[in-house]
N, C-alpha and C. Protein backbone atom coordinates (compact mmCIF):
# COMPACT_ATOMS: atom_id res chain seq x y z
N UNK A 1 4.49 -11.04 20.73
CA UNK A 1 3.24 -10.36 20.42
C UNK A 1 3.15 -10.13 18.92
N UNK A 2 2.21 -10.78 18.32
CA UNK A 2 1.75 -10.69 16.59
C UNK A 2 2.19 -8.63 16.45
N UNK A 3 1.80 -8.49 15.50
CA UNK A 3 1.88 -6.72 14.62
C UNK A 3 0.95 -7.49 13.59
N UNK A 4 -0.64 -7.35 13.72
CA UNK A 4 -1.09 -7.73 12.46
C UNK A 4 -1.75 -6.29 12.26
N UNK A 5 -1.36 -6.53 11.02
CA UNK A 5 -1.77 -5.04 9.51
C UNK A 5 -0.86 -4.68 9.29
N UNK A 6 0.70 -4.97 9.77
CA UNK A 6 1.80 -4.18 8.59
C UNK A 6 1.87 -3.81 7.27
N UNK A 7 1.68 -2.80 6.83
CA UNK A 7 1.82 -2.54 5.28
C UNK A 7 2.75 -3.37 4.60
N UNK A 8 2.54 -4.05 3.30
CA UNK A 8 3.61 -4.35 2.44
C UNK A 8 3.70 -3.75 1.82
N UNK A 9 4.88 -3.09 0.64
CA UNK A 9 5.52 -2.52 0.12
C UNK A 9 5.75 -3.23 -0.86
N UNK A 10 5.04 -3.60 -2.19
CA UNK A 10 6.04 -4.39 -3.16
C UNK A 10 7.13 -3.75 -3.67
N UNK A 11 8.63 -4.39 -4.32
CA UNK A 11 9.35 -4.33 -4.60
C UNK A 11 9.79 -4.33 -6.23
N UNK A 12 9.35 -5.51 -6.15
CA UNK A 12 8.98 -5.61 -7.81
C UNK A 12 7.51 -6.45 -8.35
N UNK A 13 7.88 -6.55 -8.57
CA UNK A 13 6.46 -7.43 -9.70
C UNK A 13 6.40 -8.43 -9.88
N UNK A 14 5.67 -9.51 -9.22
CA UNK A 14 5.71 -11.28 -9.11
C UNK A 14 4.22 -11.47 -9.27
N UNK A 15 4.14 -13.08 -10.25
CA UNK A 15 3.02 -13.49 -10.10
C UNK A 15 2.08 -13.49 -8.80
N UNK A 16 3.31 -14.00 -7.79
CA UNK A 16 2.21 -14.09 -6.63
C UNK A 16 1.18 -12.75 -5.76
N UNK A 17 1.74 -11.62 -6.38
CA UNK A 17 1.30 -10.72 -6.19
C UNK A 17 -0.30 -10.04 -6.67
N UNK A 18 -0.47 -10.86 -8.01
CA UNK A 18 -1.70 -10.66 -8.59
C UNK A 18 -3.08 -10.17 -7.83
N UNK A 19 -3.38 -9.38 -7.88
CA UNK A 19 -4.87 -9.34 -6.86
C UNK A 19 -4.43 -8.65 -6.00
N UNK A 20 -3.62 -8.74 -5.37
CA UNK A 20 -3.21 -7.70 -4.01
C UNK A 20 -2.83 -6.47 -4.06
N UNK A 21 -3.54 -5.50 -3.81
CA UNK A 21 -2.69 -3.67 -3.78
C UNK A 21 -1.53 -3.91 -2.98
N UNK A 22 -0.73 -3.21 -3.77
CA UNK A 22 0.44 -2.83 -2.74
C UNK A 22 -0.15 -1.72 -1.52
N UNK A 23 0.44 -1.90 -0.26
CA UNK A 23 0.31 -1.42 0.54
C UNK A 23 -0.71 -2.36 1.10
N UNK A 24 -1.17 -3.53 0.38
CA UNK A 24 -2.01 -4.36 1.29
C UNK A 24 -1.28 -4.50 2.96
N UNK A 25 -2.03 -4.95 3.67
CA UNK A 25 -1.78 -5.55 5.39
C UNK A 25 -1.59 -6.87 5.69
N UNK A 26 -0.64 -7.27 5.92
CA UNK A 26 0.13 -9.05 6.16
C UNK A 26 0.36 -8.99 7.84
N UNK A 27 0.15 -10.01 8.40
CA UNK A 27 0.33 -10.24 9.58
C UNK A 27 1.35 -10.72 9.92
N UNK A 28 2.45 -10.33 10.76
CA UNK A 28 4.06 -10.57 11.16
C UNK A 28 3.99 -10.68 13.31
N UNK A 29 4.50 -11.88 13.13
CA UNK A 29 4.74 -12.23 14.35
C UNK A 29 5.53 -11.84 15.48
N UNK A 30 6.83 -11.45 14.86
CA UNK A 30 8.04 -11.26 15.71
C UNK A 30 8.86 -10.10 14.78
N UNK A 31 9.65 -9.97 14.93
CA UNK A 31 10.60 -8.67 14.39
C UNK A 31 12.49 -9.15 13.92
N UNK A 32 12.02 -10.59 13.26
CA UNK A 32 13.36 -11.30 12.65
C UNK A 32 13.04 -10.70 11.13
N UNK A 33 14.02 -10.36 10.66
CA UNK A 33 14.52 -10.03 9.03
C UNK A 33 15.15 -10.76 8.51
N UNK A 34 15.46 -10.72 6.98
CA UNK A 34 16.75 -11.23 6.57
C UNK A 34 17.01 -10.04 5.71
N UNK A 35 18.44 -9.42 5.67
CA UNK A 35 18.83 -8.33 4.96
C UNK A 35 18.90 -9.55 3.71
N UNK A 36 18.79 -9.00 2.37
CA UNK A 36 19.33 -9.86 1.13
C UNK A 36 20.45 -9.48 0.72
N UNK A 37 21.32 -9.75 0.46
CA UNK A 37 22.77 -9.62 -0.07
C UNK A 37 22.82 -8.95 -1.71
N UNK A 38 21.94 -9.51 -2.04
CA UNK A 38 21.25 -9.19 -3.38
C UNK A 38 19.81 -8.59 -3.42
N UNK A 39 20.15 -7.25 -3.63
CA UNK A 39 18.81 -6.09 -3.56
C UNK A 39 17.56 -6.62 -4.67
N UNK A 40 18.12 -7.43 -5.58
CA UNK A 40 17.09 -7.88 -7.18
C UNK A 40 16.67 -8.65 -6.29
N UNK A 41 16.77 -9.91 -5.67
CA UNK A 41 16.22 -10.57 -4.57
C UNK A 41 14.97 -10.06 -4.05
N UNK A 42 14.69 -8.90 -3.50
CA UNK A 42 13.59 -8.55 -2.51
C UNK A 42 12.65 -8.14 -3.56
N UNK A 43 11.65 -8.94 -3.13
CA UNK A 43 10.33 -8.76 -3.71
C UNK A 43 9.16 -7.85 -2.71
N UNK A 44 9.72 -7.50 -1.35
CA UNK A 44 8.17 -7.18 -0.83
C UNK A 44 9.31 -6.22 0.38
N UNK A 45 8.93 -5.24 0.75
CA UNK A 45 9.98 -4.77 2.09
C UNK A 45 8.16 -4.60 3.04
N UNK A 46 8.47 -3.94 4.41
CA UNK A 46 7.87 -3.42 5.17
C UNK A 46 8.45 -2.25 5.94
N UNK A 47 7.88 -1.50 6.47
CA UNK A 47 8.30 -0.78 7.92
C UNK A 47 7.58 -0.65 8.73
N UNK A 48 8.64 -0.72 10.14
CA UNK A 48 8.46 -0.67 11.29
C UNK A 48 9.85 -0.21 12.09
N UNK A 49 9.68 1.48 12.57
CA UNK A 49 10.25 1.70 12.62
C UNK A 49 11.53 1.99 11.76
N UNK A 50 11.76 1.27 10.52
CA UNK A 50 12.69 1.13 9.64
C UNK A 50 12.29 0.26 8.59
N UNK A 51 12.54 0.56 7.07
CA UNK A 51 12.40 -0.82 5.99
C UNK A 51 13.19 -1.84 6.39
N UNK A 52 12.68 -2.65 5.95
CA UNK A 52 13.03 -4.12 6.10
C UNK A 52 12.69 -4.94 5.22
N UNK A 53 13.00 -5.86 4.43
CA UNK A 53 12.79 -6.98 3.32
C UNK A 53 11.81 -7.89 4.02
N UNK A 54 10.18 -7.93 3.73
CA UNK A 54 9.63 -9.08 3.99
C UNK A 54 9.00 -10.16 3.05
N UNK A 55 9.75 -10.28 2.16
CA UNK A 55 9.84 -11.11 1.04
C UNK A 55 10.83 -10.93 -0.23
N UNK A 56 11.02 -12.29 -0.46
CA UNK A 56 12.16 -12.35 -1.31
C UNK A 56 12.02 -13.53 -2.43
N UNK A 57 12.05 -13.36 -3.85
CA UNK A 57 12.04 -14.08 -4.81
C UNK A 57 13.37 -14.25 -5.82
N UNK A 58 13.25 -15.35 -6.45
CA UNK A 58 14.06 -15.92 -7.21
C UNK A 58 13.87 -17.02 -7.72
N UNK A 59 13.41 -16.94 -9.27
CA UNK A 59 13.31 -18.51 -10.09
C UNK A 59 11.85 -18.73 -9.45
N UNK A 60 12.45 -20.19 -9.01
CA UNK A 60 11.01 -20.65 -8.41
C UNK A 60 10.72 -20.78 -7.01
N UNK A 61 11.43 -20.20 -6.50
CA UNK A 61 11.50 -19.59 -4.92
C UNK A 61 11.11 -18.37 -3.90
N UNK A 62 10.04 -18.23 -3.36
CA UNK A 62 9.19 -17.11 -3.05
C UNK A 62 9.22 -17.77 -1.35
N UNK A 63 9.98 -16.88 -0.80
CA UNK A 63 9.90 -16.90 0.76
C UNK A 63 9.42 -15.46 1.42
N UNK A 64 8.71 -15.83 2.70
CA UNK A 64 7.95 -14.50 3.17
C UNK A 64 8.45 -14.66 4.67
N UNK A 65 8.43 -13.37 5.63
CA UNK A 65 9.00 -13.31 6.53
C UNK A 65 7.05 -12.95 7.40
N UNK A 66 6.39 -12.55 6.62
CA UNK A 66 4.87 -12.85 7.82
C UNK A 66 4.23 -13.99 7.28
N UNK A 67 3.02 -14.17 8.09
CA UNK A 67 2.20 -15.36 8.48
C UNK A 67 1.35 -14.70 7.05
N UNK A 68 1.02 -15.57 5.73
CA UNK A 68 -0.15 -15.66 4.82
C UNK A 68 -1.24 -15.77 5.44
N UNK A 69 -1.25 -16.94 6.19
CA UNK A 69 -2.63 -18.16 6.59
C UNK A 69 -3.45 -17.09 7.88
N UNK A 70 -2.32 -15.87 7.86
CA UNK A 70 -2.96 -15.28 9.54
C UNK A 70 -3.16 -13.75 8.81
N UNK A 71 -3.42 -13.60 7.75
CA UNK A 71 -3.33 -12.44 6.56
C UNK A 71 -4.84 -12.46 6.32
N UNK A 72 -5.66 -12.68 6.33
CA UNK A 72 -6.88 -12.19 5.99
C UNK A 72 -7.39 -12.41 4.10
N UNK A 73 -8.03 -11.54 4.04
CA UNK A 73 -7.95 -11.85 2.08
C UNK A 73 -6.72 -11.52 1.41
N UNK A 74 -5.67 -10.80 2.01
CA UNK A 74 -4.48 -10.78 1.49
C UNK A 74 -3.67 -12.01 1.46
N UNK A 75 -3.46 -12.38 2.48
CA UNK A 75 -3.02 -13.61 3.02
C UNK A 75 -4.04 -15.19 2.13
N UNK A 76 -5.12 -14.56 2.00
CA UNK A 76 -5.72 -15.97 1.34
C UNK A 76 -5.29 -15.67 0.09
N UNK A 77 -5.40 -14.02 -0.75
CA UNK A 77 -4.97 -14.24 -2.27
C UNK A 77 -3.58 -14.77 -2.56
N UNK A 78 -2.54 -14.21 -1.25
CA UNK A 78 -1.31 -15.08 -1.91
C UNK A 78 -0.93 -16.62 -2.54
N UNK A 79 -1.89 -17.32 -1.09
CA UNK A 79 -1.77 -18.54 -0.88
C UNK A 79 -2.36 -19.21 -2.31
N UNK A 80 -3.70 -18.60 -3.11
CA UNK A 80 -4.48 -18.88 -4.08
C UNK A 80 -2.74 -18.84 -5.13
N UNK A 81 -2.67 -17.67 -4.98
CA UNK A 81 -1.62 -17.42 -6.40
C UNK A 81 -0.51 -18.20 -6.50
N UNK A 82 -0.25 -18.78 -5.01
CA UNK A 82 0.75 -19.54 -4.81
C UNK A 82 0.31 -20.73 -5.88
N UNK A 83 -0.60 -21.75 -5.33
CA UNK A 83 -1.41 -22.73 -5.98
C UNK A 83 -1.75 -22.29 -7.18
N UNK A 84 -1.46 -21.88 -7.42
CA UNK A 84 -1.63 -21.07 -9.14
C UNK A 84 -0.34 -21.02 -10.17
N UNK A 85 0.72 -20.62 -9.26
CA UNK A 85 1.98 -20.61 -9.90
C UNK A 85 2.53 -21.64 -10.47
N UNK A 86 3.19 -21.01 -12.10
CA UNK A 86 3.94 -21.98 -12.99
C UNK A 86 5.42 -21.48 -13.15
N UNK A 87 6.39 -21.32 -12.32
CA UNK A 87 7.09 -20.65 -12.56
C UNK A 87 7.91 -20.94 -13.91
């Protein structure tokens, strides 16, 4: 069963973030994480029930643990910024 509107939480400060309030709403499918080993790593947490890392950057590497494409104008500005990015 989807959880769409989870709050994001930014972490730190990434291009791809541009345009989006923190505390924007991302749509998450299932309830898999990845803890990061490296806290500088997490770019975005959530909660539910507990924080959790739902995004993580490095260099030129930006992975997300919800659905963009199922995100609404949040989900479309990432995707824009994505296609935008020079890392």
């Amino acid at each position: 069963m989807g959880r769409p509107g989870e709050r994001l939480d930014r972490a730190e400060p990434h291009a791809l973030w541009e345009g989006i309030a923190d505390g924007s709403r991302f749509y998450f499918v299932h309830s898999y994480y990845v803890e990061a080993g490296d806290p500088s790593l997490v770019a975005a947490f959530s909660v539910y029930g507990f924080p959790f890392t739902c995004a993580v950057a490095k260099d030129n590497i930006f992975a997300v643990q919800f659905h963009p494409e199922k995100s609404a104008q949040s989900g479309l500005a990432l995707l824009g910024n994505f296609m935008r990015w020079q890392p």
